[in-house]
N, C-alpha and C. Protein backbone atom coordinates (compact mmCIF):
# COMPACT_ATOMS: atom_id res chain seq x y z
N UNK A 1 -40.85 90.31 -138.19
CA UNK A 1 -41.32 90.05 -136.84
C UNK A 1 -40.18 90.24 -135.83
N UNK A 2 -38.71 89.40 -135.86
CA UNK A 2 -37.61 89.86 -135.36
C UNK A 2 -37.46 91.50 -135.11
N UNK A 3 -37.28 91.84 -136.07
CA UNK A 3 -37.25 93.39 -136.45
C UNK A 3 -38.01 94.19 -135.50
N UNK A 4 -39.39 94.13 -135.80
CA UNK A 4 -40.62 94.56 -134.86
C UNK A 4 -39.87 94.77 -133.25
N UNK A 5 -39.58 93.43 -132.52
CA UNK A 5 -39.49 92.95 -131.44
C UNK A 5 -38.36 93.48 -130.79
N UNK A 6 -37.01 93.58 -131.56
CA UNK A 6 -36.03 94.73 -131.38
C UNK A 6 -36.37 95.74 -131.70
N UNK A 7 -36.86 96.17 -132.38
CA UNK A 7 -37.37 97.54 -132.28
C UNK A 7 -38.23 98.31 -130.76
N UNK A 8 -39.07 97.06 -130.66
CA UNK A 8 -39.98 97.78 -129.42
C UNK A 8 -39.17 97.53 -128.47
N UNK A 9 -37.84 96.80 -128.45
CA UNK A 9 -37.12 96.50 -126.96
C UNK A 9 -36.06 97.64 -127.32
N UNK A 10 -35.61 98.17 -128.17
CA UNK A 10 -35.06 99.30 -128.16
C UNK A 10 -35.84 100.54 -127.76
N UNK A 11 -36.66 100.73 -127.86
CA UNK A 11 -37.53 101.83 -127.80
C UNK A 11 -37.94 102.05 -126.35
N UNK A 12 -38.34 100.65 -126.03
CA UNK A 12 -38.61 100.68 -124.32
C UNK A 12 -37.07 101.20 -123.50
N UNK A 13 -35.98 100.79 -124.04
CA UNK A 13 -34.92 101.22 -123.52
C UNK A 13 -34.46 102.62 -123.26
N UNK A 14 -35.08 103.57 -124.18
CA UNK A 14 -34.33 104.82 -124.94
C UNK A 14 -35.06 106.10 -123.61
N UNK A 15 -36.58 105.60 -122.99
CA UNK A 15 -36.73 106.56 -121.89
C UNK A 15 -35.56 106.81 -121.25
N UNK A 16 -34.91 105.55 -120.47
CA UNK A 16 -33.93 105.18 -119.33
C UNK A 16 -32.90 105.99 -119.75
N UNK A 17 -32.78 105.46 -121.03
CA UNK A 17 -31.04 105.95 -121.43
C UNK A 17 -30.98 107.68 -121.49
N UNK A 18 -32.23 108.38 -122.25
CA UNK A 18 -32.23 109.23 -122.29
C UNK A 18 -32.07 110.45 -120.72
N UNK A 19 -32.57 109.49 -120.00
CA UNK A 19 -32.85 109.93 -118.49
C UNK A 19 -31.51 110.33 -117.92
N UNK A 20 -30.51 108.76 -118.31
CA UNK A 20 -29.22 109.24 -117.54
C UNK A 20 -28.51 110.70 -117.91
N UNK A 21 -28.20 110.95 -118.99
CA UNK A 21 -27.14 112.35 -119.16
C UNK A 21 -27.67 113.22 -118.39
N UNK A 22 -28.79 113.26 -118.04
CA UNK A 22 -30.09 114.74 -117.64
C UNK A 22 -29.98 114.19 -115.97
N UNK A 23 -29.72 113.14 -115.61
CA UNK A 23 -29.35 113.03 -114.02
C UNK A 23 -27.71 113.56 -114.07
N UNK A 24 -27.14 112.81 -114.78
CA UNK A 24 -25.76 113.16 -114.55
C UNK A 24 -25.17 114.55 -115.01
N UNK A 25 -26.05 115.44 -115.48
CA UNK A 25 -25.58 116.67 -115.78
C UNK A 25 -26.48 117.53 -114.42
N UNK A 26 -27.17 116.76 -113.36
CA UNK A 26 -27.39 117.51 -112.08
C UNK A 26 -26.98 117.25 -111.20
N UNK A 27 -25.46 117.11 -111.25
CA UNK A 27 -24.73 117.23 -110.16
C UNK A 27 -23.34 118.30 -110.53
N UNK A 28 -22.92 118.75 -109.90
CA UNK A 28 -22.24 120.08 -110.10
C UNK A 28 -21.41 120.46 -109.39
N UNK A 29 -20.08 120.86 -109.15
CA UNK A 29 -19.08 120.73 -108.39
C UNK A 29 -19.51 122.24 -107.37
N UNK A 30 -18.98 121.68 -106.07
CA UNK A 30 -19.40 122.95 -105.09
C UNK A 30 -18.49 124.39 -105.34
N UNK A 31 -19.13 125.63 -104.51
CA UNK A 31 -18.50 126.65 -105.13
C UNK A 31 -17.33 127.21 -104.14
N UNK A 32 -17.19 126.54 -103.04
CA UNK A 32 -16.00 127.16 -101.99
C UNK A 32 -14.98 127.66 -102.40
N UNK A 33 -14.67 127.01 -103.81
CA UNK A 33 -13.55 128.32 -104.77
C UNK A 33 -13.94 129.65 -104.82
N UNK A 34 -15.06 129.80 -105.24
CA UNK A 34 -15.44 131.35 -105.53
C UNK A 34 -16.30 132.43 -103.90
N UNK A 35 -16.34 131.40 -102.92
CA UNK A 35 -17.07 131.35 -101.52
C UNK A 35 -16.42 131.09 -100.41
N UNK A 36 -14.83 131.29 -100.56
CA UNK A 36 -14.40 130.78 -99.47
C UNK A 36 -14.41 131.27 -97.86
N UNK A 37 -14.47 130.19 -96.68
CA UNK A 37 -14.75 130.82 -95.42
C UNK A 37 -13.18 131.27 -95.16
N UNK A 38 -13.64 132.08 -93.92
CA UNK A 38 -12.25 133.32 -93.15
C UNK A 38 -12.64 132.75 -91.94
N UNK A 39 -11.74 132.12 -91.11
CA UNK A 39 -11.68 131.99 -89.94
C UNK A 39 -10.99 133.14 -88.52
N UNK A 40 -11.34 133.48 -87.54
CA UNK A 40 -9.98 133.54 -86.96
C UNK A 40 -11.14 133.62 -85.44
N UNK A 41 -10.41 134.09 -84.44
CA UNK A 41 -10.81 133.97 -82.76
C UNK A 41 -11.92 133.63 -82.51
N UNK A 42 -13.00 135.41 -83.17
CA UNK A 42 -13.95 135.67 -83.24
C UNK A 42 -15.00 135.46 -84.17
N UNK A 43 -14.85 135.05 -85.05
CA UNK A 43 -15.83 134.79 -86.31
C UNK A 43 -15.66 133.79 -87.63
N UNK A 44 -16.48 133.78 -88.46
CA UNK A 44 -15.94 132.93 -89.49
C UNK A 44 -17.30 133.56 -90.31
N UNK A 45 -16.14 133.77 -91.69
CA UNK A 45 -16.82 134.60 -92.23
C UNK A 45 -16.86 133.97 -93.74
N UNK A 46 -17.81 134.04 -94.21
CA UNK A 46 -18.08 133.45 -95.90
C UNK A 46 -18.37 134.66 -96.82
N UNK A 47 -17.91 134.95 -97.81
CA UNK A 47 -18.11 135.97 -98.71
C UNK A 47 -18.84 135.17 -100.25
N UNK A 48 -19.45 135.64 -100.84
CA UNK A 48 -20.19 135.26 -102.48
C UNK A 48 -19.24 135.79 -103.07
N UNK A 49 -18.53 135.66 -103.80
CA UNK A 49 -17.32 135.93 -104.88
C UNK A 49 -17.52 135.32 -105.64
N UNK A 50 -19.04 134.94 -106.44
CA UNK A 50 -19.11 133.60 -107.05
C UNK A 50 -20.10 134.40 -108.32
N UNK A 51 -20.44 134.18 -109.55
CA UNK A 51 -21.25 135.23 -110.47
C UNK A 51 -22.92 134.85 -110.41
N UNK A 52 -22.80 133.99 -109.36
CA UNK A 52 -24.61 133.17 -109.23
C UNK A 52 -24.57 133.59 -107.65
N UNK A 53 -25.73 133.27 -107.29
CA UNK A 53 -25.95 132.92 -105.92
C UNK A 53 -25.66 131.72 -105.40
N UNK A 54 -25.37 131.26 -103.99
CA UNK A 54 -24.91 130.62 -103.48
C UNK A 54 -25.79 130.16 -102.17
N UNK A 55 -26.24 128.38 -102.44
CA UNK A 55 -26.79 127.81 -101.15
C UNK A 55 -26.04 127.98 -100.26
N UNK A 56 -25.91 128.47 -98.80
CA UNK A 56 -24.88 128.07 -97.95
C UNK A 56 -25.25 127.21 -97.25
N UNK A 57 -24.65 126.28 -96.16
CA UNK A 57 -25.43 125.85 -95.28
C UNK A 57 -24.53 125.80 -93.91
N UNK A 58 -24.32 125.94 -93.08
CA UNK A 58 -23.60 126.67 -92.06
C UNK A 58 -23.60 125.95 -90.75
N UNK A 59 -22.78 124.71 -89.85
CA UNK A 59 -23.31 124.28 -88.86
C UNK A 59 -21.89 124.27 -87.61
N UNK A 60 -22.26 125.06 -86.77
CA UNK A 60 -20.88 125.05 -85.54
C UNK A 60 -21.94 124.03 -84.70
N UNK A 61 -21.43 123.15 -84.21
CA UNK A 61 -21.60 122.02 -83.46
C UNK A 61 -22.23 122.62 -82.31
N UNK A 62 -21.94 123.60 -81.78
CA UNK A 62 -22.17 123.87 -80.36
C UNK A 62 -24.56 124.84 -80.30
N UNK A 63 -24.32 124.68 -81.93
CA UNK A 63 -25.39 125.18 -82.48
C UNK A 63 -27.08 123.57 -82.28
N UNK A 64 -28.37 123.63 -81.88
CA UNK A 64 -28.76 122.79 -82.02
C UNK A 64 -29.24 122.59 -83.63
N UNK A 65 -29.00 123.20 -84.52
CA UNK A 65 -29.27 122.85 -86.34
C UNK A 65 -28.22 123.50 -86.97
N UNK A 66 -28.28 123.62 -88.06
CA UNK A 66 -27.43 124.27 -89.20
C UNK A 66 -28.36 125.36 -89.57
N UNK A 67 -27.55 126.36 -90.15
CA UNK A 67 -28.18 127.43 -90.26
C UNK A 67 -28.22 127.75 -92.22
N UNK A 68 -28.74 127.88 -92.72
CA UNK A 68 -28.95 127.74 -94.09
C UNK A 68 -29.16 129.32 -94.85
N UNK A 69 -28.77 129.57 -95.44
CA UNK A 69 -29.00 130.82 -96.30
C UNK A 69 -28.61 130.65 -97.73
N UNK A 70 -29.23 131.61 -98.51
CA UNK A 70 -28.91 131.90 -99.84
C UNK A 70 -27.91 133.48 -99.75
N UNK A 71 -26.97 133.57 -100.51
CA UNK A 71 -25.93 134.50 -100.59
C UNK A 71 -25.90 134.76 -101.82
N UNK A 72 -26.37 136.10 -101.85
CA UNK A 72 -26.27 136.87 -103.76
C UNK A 72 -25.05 137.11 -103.40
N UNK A 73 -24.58 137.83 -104.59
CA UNK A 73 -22.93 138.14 -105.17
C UNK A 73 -22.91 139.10 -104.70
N UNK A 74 -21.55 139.06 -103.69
CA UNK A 74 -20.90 140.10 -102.93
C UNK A 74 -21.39 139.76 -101.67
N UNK A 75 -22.40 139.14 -101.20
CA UNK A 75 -22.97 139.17 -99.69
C UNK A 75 -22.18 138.26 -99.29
N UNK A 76 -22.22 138.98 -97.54
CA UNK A 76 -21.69 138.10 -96.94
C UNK A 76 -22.46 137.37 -95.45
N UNK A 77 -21.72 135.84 -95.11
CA UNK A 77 -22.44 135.60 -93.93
C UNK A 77 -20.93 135.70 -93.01
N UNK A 78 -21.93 135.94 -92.16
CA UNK A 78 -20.84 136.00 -90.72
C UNK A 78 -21.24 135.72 -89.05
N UNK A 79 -20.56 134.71 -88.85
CA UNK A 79 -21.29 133.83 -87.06
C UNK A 79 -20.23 133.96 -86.63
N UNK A 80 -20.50 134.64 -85.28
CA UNK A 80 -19.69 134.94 -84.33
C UNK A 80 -19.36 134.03 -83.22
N UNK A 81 -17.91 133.82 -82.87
CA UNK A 81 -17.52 132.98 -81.72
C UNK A 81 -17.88 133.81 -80.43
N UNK A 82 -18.12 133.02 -79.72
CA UNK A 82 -18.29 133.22 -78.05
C UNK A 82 -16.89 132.23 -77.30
N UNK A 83 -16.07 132.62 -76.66
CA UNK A 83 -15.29 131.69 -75.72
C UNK A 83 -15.41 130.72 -76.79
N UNK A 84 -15.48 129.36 -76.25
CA UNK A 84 -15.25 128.07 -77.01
C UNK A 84 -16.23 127.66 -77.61
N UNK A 85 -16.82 128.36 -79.07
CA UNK A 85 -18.23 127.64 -80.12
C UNK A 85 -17.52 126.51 -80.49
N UNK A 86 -16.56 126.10 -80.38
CA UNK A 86 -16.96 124.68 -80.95
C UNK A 86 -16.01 124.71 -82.55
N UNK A 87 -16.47 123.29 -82.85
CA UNK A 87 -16.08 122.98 -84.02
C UNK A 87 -17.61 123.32 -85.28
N UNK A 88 -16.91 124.02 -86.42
CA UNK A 88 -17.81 124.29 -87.37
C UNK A 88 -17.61 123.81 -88.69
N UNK A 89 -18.94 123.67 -89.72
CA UNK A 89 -18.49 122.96 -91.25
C UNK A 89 -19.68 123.76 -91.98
N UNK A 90 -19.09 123.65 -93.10
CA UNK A 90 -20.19 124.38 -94.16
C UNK A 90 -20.05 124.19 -95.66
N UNK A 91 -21.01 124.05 -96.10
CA UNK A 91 -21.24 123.90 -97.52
C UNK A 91 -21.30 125.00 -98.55
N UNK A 92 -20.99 124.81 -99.93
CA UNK A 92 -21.52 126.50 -100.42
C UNK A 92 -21.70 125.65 -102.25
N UNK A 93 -22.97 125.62 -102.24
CA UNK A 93 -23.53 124.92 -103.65
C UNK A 93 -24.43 126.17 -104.37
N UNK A 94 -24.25 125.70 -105.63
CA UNK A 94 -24.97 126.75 -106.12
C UNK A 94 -26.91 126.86 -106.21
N UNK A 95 -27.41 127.69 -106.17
CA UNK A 95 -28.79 128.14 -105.77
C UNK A 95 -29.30 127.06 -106.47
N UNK A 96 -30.46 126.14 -105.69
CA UNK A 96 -31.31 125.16 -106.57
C UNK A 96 -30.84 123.56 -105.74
N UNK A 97 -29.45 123.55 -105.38
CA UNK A 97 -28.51 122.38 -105.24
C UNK A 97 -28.03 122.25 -103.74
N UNK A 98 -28.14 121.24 -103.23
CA UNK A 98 -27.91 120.25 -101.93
C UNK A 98 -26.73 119.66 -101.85
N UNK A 99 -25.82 119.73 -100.56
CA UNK A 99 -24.36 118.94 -101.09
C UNK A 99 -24.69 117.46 -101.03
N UNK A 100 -24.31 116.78 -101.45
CA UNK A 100 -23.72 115.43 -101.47
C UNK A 100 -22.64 114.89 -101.70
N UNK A 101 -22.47 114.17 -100.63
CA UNK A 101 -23.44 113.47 -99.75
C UNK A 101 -24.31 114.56 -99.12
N UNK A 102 -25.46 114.46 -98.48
CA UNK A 102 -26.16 115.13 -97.58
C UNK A 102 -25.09 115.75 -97.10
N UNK A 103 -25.97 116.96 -95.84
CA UNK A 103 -25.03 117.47 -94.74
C UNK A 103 -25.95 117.17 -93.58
N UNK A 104 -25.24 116.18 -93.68
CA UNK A 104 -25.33 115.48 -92.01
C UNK A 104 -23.93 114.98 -91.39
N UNK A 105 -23.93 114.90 -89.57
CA UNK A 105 -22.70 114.80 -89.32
C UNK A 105 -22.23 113.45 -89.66
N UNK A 106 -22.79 112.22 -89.97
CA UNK A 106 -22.11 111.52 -90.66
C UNK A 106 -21.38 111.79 -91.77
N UNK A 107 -21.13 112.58 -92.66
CA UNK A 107 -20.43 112.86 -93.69
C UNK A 107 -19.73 114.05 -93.40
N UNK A 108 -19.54 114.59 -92.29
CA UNK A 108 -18.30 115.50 -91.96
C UNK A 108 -16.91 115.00 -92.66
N UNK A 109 -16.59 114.13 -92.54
CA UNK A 109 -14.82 113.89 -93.45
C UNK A 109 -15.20 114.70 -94.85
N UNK A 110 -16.15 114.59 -95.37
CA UNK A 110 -16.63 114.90 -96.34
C UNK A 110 -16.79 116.14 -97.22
N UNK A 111 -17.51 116.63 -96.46
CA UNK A 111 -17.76 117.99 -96.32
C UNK A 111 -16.40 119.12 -95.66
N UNK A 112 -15.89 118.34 -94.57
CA UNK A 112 -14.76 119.32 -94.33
C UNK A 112 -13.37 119.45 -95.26
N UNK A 113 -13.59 117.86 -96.09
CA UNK A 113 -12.29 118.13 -96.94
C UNK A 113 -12.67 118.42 -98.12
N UNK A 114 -13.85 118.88 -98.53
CA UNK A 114 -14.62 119.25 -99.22
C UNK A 114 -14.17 119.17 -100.64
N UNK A 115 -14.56 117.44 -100.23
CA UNK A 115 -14.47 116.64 -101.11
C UNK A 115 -16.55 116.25 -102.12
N UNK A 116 -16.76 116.83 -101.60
CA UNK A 116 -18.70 116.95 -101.95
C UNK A 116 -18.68 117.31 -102.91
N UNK A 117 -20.23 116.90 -103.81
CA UNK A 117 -20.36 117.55 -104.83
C UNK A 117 -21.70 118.45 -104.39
N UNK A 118 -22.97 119.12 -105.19
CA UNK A 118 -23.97 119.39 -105.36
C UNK A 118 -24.96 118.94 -106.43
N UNK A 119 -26.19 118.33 -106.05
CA UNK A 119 -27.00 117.41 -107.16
C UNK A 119 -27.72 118.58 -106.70
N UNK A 120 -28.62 118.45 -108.14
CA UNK A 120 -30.12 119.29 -107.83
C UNK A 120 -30.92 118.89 -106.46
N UNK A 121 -31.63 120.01 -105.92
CA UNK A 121 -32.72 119.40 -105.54
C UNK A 121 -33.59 118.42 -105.81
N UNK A 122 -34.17 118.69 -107.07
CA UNK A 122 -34.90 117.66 -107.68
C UNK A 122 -34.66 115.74 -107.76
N UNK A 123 -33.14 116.47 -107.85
CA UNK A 123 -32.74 114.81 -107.20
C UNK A 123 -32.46 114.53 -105.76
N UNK A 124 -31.96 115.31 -105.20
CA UNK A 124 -31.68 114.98 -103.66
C UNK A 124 -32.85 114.78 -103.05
N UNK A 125 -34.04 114.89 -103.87
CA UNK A 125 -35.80 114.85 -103.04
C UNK A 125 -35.94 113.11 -103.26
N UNK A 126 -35.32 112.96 -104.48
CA UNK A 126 -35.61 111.07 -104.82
C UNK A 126 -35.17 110.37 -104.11
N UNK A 127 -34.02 110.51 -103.11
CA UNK A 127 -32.90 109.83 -102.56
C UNK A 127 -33.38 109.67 -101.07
């Protein structure tokens, strides 16, 4: 009867447990190594140097949203300065994946020292 009773309280346990590795293997370090941006006067430029595709997500302040794209290998994005655009930040996660923290301007320290990771979608929808 003991037996039984640990048994079914182990068993009820083993969904959960099983759950964690399969959350914690959807988060994924961002790709700005293989994606890095080019700044200078006029532009700022992001290249895919990466062997997947690449979420970007793209926001100069002086902009009213962020501008979001997917980047196959070898493509590039490129936003042009006018006089003074402003201050800009951007993400570069791989296809499927959201940075986190979010990209919102509360987490600018974040994102600019790009210190972020990327979780799946699938999880960033739970949150």
């Amino acid at each position: 009867m003991i037996f039984r009773r640990n048994a079914a309280f182990m068993l009820a346990l083993l969904p959960g447990l099983a759950a964690q590795p399969v959350h914690a293997q959807q988060r994924v370090d961002h790709l700005e190594s293989c994606a890095p941006s080019e700044r200078n006067a006029d532009f700022v430029r992001i290249r895919n140097g990466c062997d997947q595709p690449v979420s970007l997500i793209f926001w100069r302040f002086s902009l009213s949203a962020p501008i979001t794209r997917t980047l196959q290998r070898g493509e590039v994005f490129q936003e042009h300065f006018t006089g003074d655009s402003g201050w800009w930040m951007s993400t570069a996660c791989p296809l499927g994946y959201d940075p986190d923290p979010p990209f919102l301007l509360e987490n600018t320290k974040v994102i600019v020292e790009s210190t972020y990771r990327c979780v799946s979608k699938q999880i960033s929808m739970l949150h």
